[in-house]
C-alpha atoms as a PDB file:
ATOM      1  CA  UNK A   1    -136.048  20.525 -46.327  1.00  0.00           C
ATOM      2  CA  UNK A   2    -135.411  22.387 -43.182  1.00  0.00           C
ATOM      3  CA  UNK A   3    -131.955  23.462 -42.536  1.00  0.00           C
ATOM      4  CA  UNK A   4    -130.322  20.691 -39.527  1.00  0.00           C
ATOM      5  CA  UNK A   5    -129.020  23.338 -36.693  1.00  0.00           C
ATOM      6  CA  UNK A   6    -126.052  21.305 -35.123  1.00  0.00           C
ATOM      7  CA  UNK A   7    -125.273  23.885 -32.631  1.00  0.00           C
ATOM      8  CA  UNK A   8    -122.940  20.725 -30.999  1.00  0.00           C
ATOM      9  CA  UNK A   9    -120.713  20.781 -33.974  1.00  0.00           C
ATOM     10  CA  UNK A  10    -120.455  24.869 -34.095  1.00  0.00           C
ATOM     11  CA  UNK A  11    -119.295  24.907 -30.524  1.00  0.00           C
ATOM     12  CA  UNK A  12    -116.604  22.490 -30.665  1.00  0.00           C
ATOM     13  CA  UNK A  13    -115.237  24.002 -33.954  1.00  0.00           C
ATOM     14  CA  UNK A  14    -115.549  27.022 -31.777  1.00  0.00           C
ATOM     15  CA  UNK A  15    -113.862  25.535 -28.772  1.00  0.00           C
ATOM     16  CA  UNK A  16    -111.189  23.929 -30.941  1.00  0.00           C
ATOM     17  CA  UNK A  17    -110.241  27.475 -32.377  1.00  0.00           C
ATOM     18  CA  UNK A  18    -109.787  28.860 -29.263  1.00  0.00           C
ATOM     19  CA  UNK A  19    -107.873  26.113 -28.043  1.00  0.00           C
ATOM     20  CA  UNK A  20    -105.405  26.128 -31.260  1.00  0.00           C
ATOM     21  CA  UNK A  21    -105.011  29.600 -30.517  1.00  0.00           C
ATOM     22  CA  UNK A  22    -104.141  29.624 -27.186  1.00  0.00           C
ATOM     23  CA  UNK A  23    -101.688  26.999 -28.360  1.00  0.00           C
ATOM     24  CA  UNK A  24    -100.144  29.279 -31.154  1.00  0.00           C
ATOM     25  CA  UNK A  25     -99.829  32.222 -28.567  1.00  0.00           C
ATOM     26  CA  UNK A  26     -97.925  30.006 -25.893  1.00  0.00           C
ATOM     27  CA  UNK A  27     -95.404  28.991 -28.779  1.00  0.00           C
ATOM     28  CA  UNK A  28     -95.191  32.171 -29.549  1.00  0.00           C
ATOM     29  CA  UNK A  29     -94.362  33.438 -26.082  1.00  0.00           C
ATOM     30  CA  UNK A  30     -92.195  30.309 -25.510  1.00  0.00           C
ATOM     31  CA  UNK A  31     -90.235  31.981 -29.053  1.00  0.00           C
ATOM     32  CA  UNK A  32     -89.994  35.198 -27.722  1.00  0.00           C
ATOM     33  CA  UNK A  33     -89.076  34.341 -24.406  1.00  0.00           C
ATOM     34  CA  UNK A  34     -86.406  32.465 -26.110  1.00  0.00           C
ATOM     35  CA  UNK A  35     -85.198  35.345 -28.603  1.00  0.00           C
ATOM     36  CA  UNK A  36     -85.117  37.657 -25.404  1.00  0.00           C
ATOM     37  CA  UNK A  37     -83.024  35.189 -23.348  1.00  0.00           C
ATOM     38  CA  UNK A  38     -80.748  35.473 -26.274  1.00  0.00           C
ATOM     39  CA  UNK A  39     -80.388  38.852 -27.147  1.00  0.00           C
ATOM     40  CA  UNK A  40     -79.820  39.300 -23.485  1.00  0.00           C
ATOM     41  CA  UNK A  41     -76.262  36.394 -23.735  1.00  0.00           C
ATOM     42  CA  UNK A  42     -75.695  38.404 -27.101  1.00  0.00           C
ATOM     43  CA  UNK A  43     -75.730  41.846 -25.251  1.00  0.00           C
ATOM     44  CA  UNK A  44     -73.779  40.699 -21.760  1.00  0.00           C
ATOM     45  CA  UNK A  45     -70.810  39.184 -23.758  1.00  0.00           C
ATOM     46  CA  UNK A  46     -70.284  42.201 -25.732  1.00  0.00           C
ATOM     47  CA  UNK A  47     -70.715  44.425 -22.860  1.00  0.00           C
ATOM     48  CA  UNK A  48     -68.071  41.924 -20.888  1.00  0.00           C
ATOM     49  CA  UNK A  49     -65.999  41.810 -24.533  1.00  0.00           C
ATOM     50  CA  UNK A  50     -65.483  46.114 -23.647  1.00  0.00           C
ATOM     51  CA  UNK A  51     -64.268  46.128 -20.398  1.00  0.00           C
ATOM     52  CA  UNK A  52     -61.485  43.648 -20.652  1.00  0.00           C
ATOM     53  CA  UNK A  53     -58.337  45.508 -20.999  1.00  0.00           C
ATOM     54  CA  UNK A  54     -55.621  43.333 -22.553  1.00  0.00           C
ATOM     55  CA  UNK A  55     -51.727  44.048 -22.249  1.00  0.00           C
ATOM     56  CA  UNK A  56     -50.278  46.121 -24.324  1.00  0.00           C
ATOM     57  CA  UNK A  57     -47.241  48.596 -25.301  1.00  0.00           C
ATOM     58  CA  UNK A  58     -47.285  52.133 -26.149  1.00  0.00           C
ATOM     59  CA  UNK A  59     -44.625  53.374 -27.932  1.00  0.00           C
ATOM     60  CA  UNK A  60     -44.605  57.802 -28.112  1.00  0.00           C
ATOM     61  CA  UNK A  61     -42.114  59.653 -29.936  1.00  0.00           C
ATOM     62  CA  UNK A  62     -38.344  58.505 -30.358  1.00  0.00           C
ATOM     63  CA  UNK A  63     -35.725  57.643 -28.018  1.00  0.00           C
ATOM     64  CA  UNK A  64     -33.242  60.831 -27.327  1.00  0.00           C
ATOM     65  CA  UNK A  65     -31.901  58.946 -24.164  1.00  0.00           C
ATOM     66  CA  UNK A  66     -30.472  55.754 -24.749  1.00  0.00           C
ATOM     67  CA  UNK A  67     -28.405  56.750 -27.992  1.00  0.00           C
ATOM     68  CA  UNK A  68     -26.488  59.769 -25.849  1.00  0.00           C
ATOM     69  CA  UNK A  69     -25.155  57.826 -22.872  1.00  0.00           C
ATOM     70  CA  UNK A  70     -22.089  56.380 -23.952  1.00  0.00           C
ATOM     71  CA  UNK A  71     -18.322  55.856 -22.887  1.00  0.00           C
ATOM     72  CA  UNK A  72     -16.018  58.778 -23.643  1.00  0.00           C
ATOM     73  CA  UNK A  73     -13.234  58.021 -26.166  1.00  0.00           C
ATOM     74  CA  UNK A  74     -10.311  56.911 -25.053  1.00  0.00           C
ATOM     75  CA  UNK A  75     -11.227  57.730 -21.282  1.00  0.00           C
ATOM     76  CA  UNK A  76     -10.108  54.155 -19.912  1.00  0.00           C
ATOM     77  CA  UNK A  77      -6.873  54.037 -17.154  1.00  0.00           C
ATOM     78  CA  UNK A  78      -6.041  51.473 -15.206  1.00  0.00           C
ATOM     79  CA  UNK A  79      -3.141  53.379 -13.576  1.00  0.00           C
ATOM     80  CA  UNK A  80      -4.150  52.297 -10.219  1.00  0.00           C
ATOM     81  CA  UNK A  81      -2.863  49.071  -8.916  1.00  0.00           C
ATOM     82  CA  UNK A  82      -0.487  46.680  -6.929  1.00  0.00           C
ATOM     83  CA  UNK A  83       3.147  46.657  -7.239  1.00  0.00           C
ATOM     84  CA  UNK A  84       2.690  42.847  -8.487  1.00  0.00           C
ATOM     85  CA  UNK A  85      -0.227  43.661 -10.893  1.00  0.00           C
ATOM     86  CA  UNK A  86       0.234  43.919 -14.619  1.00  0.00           C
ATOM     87  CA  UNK A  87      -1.845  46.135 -17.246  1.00  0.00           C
ATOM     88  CA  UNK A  88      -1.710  44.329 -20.591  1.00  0.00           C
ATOM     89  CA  UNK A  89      -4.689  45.915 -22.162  1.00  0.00           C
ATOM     90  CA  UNK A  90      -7.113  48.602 -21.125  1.00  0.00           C
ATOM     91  CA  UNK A  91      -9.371  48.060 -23.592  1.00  0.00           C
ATOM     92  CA  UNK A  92     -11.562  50.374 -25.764  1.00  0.00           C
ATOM     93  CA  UNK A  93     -14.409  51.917 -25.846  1.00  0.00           C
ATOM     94  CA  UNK A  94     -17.367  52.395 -28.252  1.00  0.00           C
ATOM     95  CA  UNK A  95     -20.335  53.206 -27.258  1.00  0.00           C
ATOM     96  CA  UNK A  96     -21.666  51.230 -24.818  1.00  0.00           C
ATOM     97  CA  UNK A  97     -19.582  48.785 -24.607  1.00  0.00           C
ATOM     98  CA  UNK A  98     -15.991  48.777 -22.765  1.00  0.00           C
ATOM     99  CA  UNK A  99     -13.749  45.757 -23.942  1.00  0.00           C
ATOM    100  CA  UNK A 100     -10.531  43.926 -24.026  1.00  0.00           C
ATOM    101  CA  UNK A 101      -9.150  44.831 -20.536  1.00  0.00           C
ATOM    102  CA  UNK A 102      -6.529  42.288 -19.395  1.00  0.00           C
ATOM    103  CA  UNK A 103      -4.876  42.247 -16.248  1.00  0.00           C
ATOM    104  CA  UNK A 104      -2.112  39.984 -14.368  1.00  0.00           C
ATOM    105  CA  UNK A 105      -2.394  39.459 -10.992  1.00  0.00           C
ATOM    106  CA  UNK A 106       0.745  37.714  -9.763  1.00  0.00           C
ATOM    107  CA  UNK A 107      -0.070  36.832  -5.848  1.00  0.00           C
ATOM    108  CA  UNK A 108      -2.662  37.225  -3.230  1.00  0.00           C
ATOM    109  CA  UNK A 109      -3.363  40.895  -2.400  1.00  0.00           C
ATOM    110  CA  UNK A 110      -2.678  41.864  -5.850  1.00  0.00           C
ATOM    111  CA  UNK A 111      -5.458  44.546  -7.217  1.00  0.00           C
ATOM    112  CA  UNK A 112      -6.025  46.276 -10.320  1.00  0.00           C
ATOM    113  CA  UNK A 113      -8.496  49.710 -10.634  1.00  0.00           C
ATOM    114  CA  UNK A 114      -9.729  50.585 -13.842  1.00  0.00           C
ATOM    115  CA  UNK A 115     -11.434  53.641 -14.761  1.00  0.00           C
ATOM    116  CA  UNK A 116     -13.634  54.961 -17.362  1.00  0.00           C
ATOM    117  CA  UNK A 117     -16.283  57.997 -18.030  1.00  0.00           C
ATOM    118  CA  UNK A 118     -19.217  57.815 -19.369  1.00  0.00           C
ATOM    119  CA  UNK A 119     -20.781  60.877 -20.859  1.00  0.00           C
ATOM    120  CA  UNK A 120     -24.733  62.212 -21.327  1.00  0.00           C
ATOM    121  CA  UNK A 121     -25.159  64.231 -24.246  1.00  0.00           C
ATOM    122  CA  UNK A 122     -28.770  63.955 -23.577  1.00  0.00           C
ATOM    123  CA  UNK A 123     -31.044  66.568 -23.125  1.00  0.00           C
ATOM    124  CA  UNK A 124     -32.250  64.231 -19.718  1.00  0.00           C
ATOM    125  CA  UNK A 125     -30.463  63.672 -15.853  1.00  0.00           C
ATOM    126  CA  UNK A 126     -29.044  60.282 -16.149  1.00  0.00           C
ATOM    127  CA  UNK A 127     -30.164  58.300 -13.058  1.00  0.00           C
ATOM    128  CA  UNK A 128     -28.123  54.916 -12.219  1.00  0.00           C
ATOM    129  CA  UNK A 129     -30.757  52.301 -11.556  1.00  0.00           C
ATOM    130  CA  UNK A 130     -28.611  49.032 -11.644  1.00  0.00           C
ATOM    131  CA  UNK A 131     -25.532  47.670 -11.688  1.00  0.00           C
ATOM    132  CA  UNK A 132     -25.247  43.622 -12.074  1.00  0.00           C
ATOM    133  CA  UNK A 133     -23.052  41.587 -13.849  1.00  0.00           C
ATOM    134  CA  UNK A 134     -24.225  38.402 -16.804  1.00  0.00           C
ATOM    135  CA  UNK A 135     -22.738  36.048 -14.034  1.00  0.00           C
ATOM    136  CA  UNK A 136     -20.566  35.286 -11.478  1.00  0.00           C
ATOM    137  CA  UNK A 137     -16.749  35.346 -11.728  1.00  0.00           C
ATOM    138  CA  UNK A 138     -14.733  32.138 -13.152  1.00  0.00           C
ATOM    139  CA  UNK A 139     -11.496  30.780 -13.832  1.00  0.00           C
ATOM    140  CA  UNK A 140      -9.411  28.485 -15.603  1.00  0.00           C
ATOM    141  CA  UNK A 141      -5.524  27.025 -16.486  1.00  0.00           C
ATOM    142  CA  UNK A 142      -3.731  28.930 -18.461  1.00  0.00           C
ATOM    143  CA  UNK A 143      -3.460  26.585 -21.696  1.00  0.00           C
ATOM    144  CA  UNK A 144      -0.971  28.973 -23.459  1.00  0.00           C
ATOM    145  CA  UNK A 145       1.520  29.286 -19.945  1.00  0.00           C
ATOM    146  CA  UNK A 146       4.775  27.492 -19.991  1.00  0.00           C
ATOM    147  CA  UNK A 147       3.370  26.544 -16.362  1.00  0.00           C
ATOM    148  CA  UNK A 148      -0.223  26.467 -16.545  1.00  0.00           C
ATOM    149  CA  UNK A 149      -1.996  25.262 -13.512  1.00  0.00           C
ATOM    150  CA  UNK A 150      -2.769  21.957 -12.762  1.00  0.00           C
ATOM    151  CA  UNK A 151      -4.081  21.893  -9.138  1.00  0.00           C
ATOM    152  CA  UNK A 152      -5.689  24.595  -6.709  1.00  0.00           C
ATOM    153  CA  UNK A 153      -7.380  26.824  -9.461  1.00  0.00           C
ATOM    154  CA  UNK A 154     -11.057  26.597  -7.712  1.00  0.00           C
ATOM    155  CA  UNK A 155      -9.596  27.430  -4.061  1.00  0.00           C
ATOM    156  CA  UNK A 156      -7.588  30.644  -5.694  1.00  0.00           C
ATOM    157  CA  UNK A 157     -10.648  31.521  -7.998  1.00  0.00           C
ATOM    158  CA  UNK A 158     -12.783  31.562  -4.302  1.00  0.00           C
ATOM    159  CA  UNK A 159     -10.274  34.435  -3.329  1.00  0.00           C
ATOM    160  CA  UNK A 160     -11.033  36.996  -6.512  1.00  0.00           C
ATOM    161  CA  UNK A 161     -13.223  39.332  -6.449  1.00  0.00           C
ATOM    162  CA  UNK A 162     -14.505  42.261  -8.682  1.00  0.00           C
ATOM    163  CA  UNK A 163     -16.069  45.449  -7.283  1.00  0.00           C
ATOM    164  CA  UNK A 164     -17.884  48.181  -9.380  1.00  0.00           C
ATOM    165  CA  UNK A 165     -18.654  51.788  -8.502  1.00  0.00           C
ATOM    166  CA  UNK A 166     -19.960  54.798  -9.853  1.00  0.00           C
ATOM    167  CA  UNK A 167     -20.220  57.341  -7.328  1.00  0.00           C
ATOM    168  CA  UNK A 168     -21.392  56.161  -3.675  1.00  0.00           C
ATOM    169  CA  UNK A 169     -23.529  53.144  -5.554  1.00  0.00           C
ATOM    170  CA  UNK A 170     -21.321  50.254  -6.002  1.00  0.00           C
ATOM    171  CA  UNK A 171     -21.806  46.067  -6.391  1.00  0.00           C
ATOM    172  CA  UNK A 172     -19.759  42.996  -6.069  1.00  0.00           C
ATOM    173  CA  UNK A 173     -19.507  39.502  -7.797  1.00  0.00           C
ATOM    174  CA  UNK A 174     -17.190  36.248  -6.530  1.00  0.00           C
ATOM    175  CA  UNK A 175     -16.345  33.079  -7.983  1.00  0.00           C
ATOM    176  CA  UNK A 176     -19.831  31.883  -5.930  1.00  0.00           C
ATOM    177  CA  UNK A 177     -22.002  34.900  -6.921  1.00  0.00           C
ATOM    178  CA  UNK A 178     -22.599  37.532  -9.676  1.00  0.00           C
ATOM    179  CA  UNK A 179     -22.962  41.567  -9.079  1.00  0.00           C
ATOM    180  CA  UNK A 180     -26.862  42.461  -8.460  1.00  0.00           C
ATOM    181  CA  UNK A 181     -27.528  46.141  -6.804  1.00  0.00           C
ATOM    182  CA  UNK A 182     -30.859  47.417  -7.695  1.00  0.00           C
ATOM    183  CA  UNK A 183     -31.469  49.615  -4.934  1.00  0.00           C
ATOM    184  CA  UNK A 184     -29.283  52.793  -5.938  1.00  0.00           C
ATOM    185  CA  UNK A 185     -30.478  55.986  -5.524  1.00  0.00           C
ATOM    186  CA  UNK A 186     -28.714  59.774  -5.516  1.00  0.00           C
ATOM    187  CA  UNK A 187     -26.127  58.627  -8.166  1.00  0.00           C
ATOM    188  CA  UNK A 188     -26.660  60.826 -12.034  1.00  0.00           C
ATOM    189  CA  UNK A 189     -25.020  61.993 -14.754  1.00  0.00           C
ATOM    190  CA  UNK A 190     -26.254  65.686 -15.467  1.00  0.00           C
ATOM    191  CA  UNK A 191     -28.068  66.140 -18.792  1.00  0.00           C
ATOM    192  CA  UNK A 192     -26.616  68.032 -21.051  1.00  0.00           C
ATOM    193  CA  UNK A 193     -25.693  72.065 -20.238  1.00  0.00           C
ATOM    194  CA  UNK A 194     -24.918  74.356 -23.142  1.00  0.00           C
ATOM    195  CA  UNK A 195     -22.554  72.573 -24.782  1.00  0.00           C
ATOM    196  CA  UNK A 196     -20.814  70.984 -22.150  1.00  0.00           C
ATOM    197  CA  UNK A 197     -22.032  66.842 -21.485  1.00  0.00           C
ATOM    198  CA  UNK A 198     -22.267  65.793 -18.213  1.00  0.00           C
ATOM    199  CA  UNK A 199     -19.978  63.006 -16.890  1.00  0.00           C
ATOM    200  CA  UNK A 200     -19.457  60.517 -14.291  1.00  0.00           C
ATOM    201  CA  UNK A 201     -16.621  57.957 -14.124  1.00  0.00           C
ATOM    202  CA  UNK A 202     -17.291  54.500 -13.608  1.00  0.00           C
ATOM    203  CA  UNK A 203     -14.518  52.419 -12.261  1.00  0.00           C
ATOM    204  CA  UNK A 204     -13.828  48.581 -11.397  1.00  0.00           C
ATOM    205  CA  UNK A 205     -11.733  46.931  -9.159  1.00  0.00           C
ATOM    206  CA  UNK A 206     -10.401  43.100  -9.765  1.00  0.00           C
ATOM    207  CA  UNK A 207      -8.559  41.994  -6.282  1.00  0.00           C
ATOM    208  CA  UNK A 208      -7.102  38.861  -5.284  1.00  0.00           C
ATOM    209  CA  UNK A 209      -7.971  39.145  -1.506  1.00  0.00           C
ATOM    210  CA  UNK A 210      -4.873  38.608   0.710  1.00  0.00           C
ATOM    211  CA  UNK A 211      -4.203  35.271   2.846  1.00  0.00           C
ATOM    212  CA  UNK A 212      -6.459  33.641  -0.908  1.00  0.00           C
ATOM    213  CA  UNK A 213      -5.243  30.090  -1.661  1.00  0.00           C
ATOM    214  CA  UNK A 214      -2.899  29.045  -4.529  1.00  0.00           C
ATOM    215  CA  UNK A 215      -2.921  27.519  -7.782  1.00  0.00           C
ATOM    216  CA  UNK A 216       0.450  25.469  -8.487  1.00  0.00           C
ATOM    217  CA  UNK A 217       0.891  27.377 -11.851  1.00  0.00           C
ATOM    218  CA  UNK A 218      -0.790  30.101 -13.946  1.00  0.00           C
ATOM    219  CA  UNK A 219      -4.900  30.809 -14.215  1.00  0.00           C
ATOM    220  CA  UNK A 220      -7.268  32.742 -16.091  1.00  0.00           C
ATOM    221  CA  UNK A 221      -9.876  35.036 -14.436  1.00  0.00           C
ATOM    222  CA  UNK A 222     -13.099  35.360 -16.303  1.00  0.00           C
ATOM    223  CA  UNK A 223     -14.532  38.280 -15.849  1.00  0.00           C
ATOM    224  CA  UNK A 224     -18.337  38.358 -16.872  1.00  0.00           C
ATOM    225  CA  UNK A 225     -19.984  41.668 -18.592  1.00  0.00           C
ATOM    226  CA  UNK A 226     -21.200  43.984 -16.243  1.00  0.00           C
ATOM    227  CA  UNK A 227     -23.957  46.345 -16.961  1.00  0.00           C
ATOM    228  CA  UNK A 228     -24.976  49.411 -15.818  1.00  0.00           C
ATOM    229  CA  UNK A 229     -28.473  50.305 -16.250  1.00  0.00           C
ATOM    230  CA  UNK A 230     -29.916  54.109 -16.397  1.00  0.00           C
ATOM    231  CA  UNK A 231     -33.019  56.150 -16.665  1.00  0.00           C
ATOM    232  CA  UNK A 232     -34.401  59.406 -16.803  1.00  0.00           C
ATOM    233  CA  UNK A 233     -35.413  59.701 -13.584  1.00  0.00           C
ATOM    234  CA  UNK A 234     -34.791  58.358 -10.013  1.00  0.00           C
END
């Protein structure tokens, strides 16, 4: 029997190859396409992920500043005041902290200075960059008087006052505001020169301003910390 040539069936098997390839190549470029588009995301957000430059702190070496800037012992006075004034207490000293003062003031125009020196035994210039105080000034009866104050003690706490000063840099806080002066410049303590600290005094001054109302029996004054704030350069 002769061989049947279909030569209809052999070109649409070979049509239908072609066809099913063409197919397999577009899914394959659709795949790769898709793989690229990818990669590309992939590569962007780790590229992005580098440059962003997060907060941080850098700590270098040890502090030789901070721990040398302290109050000279027993350097407080208050020697300088009113003829009505009283010095119960002028404190102490240790470190950086100066505490315990306790003054009477007696009448309006009564003042009280108090002095103390603080001393850099660093091997940097001690610039003042602030002086403020925790809050404003406040004031109270006396509970433990024999006459404590029953009336006028917020009219005569309007009239105190408390001024600091270290050199020409100085701030002042009322009954209505606290101390804030961050704008000093000029004012340092010398570092440290052979063996010889550098100093500066610090001094404050507590006044009940003349022609200041009166309380009808004895008060307490409040007065809040005040801090003074240095660095190594101006």
């Amino acid at each position: 029997m002769e061989s049947l040539h279909l030569p209809f069936l052999r070109n649409s098997y070979s049509k239908g190859g072609e066809d099913m390839e063409k197919n397999n190549n577009k899914v394959i470029a659709v795949v790769a396409l898709f793989i690229a588009v990818i990669a590309l995301a992939v590569g962007f957000a780790t590229y992005s992920a580098t440059l962003t430059i997060s907060s941080h702190d850098v700590s270098v070496g040890s502090d030789t500043f901070s721990p040398n800037l302290n109050y000279k012992a027993s350097s407080m006075s208050c020697a300088v005041k009113s003829e009505g004034a009283t010095v119960t207490s002028t404190g102490s000293v240790s470190g950086t902290a100066w505490s315990g003062v306790q003054l009477i003031l007696s009448q309006p125009g009564d003042y009280v200075t108090c002095t103390a020196t603080v001393e850099n035994t660093s091997q940097f210039d001690a610039y003042l960059f602030e002086i403020n105080t925790a809050s404003a000034l406040s004031c109270e009866a006396k509970a433990s008087s024999e006459n404590p104050a029953t009336t006028g003690v917020s009219e005569a706490c309007s009239a105190m006052e408390l001024s600091i000063t270290q050199g020409s840099a100085s701030a002042t806080a009322t009954s209505q505001t606290a101390a804030s002066n961050n704008s000093i410049t000029g004012v340092k303590i010398d570092k440290i020169s052979g063996s010889t600290a550098g100093e500066g005094n610090v001094s404050f001054t507590v006044r009940y301003n003349a022609n200041g109302a009166q309380a009808n029996g004895d008060f307490i004054v409040h007065v809040p910390q005040v801090n003074l704030i240095y660095k190594t350069e101006d």
